[in-house]
Every structure is written in structure tokens, then in C-alpha cells.
N, C-alpha and C. Protein backbone atom coordinates (compact mmCIF):
# COMPACT_ATOMS: atom_id res chain seq x y z
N UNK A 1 180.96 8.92 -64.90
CA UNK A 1 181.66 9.86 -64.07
C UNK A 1 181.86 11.17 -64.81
N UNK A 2 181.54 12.58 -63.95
CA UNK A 2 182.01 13.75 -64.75
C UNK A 2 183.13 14.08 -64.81
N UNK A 3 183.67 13.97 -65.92
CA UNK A 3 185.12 14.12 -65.85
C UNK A 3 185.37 15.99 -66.36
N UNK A 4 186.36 16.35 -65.24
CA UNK A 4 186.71 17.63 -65.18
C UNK A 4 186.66 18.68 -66.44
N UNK A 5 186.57 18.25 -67.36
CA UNK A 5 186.94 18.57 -68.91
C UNK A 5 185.27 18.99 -69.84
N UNK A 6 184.76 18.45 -69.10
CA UNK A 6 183.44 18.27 -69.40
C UNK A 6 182.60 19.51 -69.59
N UNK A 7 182.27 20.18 -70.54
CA UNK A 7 181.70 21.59 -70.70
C UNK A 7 180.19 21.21 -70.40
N UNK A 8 179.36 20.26 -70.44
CA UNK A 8 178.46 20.56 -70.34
C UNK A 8 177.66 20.37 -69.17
N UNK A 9 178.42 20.32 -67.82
CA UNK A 9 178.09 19.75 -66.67
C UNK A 9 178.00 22.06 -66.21
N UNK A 10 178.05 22.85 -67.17
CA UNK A 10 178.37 24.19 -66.72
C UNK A 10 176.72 24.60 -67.18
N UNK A 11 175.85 23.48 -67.67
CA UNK A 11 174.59 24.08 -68.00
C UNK A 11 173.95 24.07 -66.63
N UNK A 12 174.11 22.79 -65.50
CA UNK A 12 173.49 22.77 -64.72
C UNK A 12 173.50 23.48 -63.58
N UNK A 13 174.50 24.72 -63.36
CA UNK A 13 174.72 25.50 -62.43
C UNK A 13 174.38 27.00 -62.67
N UNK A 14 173.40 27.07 -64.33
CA UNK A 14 173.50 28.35 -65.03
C UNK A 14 171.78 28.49 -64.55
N UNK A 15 171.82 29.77 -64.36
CA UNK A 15 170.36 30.01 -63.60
C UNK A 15 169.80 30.42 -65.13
N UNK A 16 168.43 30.14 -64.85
CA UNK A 16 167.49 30.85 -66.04
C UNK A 16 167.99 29.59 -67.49
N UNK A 17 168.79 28.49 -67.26
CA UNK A 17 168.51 27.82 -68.14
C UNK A 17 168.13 26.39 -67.51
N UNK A 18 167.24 25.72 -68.31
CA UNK A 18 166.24 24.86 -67.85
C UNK A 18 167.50 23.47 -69.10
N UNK A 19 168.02 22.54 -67.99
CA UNK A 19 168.63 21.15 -68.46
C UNK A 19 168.73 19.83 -67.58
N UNK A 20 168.65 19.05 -68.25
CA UNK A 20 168.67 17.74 -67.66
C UNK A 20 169.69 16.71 -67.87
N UNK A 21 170.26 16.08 -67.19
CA UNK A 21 171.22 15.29 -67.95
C UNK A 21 170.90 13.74 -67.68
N UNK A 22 170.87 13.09 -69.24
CA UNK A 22 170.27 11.82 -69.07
C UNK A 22 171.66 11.36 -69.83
N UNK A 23 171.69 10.73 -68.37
CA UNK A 23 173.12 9.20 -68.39
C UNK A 23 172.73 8.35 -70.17
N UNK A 24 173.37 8.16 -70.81
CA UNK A 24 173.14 7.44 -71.93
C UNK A 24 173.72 5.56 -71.52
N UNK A 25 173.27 4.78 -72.13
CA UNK A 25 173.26 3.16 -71.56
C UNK A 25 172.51 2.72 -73.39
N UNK A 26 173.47 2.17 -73.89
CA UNK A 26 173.13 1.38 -74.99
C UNK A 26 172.18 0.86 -75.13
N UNK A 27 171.45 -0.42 -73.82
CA UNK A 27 170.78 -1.37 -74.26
C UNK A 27 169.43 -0.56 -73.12
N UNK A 28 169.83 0.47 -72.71
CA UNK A 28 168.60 1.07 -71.38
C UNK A 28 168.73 2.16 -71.79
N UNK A 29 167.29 2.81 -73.23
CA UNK A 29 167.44 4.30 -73.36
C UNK A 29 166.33 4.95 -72.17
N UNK A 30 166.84 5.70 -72.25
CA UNK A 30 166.31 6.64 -70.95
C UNK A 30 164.90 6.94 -71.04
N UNK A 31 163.67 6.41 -70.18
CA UNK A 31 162.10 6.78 -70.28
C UNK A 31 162.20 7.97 -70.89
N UNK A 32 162.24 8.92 -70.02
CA UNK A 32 161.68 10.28 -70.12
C UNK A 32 162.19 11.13 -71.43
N UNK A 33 163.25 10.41 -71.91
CA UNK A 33 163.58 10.58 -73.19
C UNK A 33 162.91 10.55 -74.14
N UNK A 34 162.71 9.43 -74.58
CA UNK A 34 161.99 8.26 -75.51
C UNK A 34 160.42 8.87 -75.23
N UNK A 35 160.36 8.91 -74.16
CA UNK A 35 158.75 10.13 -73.94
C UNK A 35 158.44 11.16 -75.27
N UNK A 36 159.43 12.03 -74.73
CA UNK A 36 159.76 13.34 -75.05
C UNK A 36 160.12 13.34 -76.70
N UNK A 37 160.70 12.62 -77.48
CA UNK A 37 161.05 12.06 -78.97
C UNK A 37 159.77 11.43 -79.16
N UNK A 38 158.84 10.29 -78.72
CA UNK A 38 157.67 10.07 -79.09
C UNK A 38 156.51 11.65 -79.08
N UNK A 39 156.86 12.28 -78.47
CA UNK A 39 155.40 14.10 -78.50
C UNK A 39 156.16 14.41 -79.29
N UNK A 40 156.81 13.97 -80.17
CA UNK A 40 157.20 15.10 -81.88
C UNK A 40 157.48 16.28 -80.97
N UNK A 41 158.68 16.83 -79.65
CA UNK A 41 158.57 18.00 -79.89
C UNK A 41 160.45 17.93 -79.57
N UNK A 42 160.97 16.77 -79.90
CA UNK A 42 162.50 17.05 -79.91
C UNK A 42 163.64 17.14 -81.33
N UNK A 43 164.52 17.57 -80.72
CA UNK A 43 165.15 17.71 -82.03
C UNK A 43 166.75 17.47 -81.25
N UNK A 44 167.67 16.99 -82.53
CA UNK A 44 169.09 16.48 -81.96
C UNK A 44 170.26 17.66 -82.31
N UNK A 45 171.08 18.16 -81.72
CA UNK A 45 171.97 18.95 -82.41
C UNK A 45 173.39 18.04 -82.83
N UNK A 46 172.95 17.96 -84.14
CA UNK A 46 174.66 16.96 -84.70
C UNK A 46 174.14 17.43 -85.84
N UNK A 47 175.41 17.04 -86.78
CA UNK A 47 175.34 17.54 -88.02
C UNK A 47 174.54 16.84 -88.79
N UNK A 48 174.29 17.42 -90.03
CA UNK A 48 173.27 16.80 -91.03
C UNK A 48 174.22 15.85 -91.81
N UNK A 49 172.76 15.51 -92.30
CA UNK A 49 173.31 14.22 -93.40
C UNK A 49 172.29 14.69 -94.45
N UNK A 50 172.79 14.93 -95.26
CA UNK A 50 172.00 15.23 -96.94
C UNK A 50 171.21 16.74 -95.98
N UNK A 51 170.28 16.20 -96.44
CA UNK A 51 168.88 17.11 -95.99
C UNK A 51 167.88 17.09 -94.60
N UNK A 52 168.17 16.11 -93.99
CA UNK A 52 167.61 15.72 -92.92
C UNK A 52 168.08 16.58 -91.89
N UNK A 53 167.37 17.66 -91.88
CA UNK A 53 166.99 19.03 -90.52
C UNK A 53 167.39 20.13 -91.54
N UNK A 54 167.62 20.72 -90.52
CA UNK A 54 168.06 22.07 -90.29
C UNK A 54 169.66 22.80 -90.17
N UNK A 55 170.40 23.48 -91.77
CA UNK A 55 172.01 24.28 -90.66
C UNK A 55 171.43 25.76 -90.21
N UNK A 56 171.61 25.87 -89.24
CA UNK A 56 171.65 27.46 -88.79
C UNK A 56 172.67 27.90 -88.54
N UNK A 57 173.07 28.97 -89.08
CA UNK A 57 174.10 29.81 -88.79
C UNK A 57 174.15 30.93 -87.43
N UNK A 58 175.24 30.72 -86.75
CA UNK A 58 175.20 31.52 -85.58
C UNK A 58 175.43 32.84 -85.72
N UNK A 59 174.93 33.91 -86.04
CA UNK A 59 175.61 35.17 -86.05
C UNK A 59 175.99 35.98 -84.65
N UNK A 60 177.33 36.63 -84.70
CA UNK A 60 177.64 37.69 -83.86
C UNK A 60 176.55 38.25 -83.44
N UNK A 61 177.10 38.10 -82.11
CA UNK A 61 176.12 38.88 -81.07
C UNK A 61 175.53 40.58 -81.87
N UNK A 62 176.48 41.08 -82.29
CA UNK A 62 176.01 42.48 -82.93
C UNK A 62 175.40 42.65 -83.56
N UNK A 63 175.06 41.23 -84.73
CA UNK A 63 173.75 41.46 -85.92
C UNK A 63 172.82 40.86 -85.64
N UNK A 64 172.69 40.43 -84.36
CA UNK A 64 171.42 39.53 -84.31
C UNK A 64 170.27 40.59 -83.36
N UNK A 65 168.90 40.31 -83.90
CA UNK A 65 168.19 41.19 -83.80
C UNK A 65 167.38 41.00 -82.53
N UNK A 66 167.28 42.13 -81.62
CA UNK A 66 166.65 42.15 -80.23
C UNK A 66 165.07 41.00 -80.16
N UNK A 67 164.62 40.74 -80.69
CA UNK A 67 163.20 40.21 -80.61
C UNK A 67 163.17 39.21 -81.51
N UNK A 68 163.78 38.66 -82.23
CA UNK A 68 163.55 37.80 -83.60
C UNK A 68 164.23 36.66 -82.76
N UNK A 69 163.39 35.32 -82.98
CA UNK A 69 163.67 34.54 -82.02
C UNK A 69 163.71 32.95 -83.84
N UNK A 70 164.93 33.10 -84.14
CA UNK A 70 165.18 32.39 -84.75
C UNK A 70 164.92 31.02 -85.26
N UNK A 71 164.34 30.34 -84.08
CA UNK A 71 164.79 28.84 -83.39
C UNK A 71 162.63 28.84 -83.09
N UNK A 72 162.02 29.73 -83.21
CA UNK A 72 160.69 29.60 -83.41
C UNK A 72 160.55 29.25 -83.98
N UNK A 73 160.93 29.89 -85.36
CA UNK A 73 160.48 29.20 -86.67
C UNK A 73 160.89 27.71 -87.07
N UNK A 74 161.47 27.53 -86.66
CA UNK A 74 161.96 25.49 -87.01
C UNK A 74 161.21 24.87 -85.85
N UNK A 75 161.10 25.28 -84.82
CA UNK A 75 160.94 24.15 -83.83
C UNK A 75 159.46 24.30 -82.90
N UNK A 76 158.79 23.15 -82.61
CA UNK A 76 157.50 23.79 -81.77
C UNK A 76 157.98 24.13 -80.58
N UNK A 77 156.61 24.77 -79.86
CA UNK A 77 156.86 25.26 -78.60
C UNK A 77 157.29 24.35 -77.53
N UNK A 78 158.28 24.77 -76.47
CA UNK A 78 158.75 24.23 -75.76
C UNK A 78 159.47 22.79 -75.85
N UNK A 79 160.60 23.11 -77.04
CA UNK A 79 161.45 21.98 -77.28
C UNK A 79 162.58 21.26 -76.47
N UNK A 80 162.32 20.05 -76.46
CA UNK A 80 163.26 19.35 -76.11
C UNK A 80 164.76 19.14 -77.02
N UNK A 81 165.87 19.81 -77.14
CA UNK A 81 167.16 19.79 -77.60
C UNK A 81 167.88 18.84 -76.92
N UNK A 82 168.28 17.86 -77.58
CA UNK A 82 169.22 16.76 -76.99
C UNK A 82 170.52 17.46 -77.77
N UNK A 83 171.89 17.30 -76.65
CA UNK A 83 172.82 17.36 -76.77
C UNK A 83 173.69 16.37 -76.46
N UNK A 84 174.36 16.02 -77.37
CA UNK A 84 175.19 14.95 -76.88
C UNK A 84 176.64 15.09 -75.71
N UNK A 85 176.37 15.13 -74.79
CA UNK A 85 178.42 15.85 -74.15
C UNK A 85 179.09 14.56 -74.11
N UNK A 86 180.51 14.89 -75.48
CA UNK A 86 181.58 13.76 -75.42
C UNK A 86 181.93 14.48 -76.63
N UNK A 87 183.25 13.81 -76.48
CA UNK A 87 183.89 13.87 -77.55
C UNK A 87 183.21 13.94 -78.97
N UNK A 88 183.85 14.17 -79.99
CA UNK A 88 183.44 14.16 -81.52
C UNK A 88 183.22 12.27 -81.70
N UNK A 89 184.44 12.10 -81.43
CA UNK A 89 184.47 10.26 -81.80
C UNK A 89 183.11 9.57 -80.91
N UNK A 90 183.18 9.98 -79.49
CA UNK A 90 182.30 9.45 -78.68
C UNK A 90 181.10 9.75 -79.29
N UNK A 91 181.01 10.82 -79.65
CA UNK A 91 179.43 11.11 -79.75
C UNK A 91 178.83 10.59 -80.65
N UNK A 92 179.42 10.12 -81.69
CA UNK A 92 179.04 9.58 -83.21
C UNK A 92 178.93 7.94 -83.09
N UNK A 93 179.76 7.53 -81.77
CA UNK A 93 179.91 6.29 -81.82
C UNK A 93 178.37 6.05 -80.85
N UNK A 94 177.62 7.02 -80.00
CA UNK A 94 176.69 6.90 -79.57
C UNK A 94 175.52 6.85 -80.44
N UNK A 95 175.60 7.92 -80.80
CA UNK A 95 174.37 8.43 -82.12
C UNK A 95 174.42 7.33 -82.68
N UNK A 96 175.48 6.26 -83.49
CA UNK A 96 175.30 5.04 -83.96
C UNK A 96 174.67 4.19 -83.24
N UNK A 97 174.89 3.69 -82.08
CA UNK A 97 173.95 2.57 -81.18
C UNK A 97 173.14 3.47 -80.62
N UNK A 98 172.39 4.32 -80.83
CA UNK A 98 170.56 4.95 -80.25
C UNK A 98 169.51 4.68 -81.61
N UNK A 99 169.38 4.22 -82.06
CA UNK A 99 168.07 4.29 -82.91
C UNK A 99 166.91 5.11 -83.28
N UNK A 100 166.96 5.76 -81.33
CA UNK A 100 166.19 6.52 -81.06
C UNK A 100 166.29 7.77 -81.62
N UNK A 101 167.62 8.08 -82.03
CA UNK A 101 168.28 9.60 -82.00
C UNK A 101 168.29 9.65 -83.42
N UNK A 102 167.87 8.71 -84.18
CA UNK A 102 168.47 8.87 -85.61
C UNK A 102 167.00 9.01 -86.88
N UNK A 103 165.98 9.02 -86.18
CA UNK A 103 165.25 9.85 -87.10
C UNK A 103 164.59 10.89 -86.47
N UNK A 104 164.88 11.92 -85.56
CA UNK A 104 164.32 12.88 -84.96
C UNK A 104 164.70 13.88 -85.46
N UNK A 105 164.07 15.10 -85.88
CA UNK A 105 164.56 16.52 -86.71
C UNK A 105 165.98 16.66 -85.76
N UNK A 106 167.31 17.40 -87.28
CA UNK A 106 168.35 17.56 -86.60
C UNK A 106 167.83 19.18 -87.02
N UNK A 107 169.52 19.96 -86.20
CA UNK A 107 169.77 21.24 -86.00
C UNK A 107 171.53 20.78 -86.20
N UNK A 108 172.11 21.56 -87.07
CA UNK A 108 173.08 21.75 -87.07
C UNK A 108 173.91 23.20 -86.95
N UNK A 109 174.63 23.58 -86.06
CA UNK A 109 175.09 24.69 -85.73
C UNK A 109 176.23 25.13 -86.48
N UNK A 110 176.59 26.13 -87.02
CA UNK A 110 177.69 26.47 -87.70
C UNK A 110 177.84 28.30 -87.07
N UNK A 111 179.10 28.44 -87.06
CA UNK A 111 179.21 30.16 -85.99
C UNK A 111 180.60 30.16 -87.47
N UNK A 112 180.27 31.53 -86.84
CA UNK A 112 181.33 32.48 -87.63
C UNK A 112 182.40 32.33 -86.76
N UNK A 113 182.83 32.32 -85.95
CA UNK A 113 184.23 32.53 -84.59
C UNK A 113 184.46 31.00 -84.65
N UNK A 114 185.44 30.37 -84.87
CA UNK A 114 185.83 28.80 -84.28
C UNK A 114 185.82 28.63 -83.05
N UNK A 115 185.31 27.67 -82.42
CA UNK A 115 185.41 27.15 -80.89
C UNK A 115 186.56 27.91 -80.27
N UNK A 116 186.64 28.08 -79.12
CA UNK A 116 186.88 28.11 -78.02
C UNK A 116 187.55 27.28 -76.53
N UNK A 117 187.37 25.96 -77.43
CA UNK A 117 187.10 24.79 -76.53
C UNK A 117 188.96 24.15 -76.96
N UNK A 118 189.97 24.32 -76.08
CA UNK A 118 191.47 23.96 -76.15
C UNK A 118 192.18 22.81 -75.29
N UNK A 119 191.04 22.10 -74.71
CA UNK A 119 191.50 21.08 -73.74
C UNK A 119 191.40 20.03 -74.06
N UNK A 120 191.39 19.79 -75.77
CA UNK A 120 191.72 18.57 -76.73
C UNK A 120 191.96 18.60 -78.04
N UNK A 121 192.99 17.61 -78.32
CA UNK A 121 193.18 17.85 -79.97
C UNK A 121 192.36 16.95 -80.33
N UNK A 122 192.47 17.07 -81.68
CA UNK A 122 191.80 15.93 -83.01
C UNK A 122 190.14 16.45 -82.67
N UNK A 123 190.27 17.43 -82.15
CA UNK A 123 188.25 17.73 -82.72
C UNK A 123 188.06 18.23 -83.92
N UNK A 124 187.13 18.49 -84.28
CA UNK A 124 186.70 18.94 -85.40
C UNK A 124 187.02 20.29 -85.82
N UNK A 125 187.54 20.73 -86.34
CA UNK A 125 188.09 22.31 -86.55
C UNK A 125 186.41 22.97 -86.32
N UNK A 126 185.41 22.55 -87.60
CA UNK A 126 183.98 23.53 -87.55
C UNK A 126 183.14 23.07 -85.93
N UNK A 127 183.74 21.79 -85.12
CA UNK A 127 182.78 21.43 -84.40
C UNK A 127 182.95 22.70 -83.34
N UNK A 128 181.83 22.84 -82.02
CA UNK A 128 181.55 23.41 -80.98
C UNK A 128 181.47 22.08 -79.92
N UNK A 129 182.23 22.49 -78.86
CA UNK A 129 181.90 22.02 -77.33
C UNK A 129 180.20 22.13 -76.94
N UNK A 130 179.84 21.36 -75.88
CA UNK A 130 178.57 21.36 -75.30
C UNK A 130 178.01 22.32 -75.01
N UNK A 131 179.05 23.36 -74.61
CA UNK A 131 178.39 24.53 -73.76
C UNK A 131 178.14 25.61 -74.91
N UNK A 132 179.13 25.88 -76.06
CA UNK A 132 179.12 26.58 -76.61
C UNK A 132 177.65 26.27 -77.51
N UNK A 133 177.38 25.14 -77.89
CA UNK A 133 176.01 24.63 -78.57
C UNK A 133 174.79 24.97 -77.93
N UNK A 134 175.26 25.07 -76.52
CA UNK A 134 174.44 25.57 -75.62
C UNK A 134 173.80 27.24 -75.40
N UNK A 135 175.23 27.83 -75.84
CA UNK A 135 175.17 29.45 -75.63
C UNK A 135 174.59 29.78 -77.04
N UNK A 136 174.97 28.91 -77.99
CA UNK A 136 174.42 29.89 -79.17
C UNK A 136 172.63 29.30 -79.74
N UNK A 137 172.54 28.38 -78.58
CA UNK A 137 170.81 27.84 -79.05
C UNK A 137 170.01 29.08 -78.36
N UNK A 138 170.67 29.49 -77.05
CA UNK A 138 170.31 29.99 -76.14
C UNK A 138 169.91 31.79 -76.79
N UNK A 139 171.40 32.03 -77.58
CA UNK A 139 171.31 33.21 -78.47
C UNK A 139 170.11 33.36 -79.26
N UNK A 140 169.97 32.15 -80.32
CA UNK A 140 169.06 32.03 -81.28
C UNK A 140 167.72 32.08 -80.50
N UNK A 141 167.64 31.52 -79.65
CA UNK A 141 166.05 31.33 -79.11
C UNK A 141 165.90 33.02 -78.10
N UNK A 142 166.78 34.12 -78.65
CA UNK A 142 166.46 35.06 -78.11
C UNK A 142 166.86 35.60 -76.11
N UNK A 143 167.10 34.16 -75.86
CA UNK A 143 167.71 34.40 -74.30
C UNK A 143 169.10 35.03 -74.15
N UNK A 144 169.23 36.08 -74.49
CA UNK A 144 170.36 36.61 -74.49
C UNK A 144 170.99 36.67 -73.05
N UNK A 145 170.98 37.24 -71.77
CA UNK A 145 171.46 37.28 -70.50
C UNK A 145 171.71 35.85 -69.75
N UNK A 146 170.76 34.75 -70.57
CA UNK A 146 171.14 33.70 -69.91
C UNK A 146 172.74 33.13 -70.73
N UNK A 147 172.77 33.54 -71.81
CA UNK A 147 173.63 32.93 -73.06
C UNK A 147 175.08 33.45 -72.57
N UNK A 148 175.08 35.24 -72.40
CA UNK A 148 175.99 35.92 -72.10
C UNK A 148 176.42 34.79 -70.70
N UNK A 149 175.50 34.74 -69.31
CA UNK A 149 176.42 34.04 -68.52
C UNK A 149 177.11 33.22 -68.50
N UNK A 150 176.47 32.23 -68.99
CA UNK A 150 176.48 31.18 -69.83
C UNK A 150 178.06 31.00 -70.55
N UNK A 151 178.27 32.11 -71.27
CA UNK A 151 179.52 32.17 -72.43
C UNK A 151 180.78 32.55 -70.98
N UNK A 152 180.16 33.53 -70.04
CA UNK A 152 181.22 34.32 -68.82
C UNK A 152 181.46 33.13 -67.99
N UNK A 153 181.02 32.01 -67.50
CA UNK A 153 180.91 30.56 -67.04
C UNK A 153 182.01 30.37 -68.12
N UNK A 154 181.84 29.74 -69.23
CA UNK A 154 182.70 29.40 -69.77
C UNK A 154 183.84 29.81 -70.01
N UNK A 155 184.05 30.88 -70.09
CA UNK A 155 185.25 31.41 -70.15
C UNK A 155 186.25 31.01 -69.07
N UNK A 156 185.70 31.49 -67.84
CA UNK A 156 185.83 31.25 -66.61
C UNK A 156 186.51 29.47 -66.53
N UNK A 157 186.16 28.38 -66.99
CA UNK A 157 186.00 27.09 -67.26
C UNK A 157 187.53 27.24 -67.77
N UNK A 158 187.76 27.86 -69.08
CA UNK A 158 188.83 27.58 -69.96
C UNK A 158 190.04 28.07 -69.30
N UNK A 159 189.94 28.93 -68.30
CA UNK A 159 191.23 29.43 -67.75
C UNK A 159 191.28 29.07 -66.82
N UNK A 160 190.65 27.65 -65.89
CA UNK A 160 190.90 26.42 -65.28
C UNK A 160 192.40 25.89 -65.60
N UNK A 161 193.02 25.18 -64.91
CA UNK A 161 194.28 24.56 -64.82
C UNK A 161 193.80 23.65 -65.73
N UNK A 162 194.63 22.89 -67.11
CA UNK A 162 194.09 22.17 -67.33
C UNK A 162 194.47 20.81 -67.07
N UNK A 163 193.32 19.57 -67.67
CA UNK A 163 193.68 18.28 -66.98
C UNK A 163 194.50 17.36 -67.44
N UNK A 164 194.64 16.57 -66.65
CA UNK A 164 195.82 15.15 -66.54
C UNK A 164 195.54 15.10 -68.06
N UNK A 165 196.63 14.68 -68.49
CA UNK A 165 196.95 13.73 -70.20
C UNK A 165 196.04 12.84 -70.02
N UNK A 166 195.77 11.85 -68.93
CA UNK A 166 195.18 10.26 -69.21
C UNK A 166 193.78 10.67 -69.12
N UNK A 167 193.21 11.74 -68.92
CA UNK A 167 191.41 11.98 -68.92
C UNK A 167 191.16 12.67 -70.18
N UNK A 168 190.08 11.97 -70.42
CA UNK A 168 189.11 12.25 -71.54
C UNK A 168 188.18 12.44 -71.57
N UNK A 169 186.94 13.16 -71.84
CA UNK A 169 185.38 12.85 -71.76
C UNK A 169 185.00 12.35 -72.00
């Protein structure tokens, strides 16, 4: 169920960005997934462990350069980016039961500005919400107008009423 709180259900209403959302099921990983991780052309955004991927740093919109498309250089053409949307706890407790997810090139995101994201405690001070992982891949890979809406969506999101105590993502 999408529960109200949920930043990354704001990719699928954003024009000019191309997402899919695959239901996750422990013992039933998703075909078209498992496809897409078998053509060597996906990569996971969670943090590293030792050396295994990639950190990129997000820079301010102001130093980042009109044409330099960051996210070329690490990744082949037309990548598949899995994002996990859940919680910090949830998501780690997933990434543990997928198999699938755990030797595929990572990307780890790190921004200069701390999240944005106020409609839960106990996250990660350095972590980012779905959407925001979203706006700044979107930055890096040079799509700037989709990123900007993208970020104006979100904003928009955060000054939502917020939800019941008993919901969680």
C-alpha cells in the first residue's frame, strides 16, 4: 500500500522522468528486474561498503556545469537505477533478503545541504529521501528542468499536512 508519506510515489507523476515501480516480495524477485541486473546495465543507490561502487558528491545547483553529465562517466548508456523507497531500517532489512541487489555496481550519494525530508525521526542525519536521490541523479545526469520540477513537487509534498503517528513507510 502507498502510504501518504511516501516520497517516491512523486517520481511517477513527474513528466520527462522515465520510472517504474517494482513491488519488492522476498521469495518473488521481480522478472523485469533480474532482466535488467543480468544486461550489466544496473546499478543500486545505497551506501558503500569498503570500495564496492561509486560516492558522488552532489554539488549546488550553481557549480555544476551546463553540459558535463557526471553520471556518464560511471555508468553505461541507458541505466537502470534501482531505488529503494522505505525507510533507512526498511531498506537495509530488504537489501539483506535480495541477493540480487547485493553484487550490482553501487552509487552512493552524498549533497552538501542535509535532507529536506521532516516527516520522520531516527533517519539518518547524511541519508536522502527517495525523491531527493531522485532529483540529484537527475542533476548529475545533466536533466536539469526535469530535477528542478521534480525538487518544486517536492517541496510542494513537504508542506502537505502531515501524517497520522501510527503510519510509516
Amino acid at each position: 500500500m502507498q502510504k501518504k508519506s511516501n516520497t517516491g510515489q512523486l517520481l511517477a507523476g513527474c513528466q520527462g522522468v522515465s520510472a517504474r515501480t517494482v513491488i519488492w516480495a522476498r521469495k518473488a524477485p521481480d522478472a523485469s528486474l533480474l532482466a535488467d541486473i543480468n544486461d550489466g546495465k544496473t546499478c543500486l543507490v545505497y551506501p558503500l561498503l569498503g570500495t564496492q561502487g561509486h560516492k558522488l558528491t552532489c554539488l549546488e545547483e550553481r557549480q555544476q556545469g551546463d553540459t558535463y553529465n557526471r553520471l556518464a562517466v560511471l555508468l553505461p548508456d541507458n541505466p537502470v537505477v534501482v531505488l529503494i523507497d522505505a525507510t533507512w531500517q526498511q531498506a537495509q532489512k530488504m537489501f539483506n533478503q535480495s541477493p540480487y541487489l547485493q553484487n550490482i555496481p553501487r552509487l552512493e550519494l552524498a549533497r552538501e545541504r542535509p535532507s529536506q525530508f521532516r516527516l520522520r525521526r531516527n533517519q539518518k542525519a547524511y541519508g536522502l529521501c527517495t525523491v531527493e536521490c531522485a532529483i540529484e541523479l537527475l542533476r548529475l545526469s545533466g536533466a536539469r528542468a526535469e530535477a528542478n520540477q521534480l525538487e518544486t513537487n517536492f517541496v510542494g509534498f513537504m508542506s502537505l499536512p502531515k501524517v497520522s503517528c501510527g503510519e510509516s513507510e
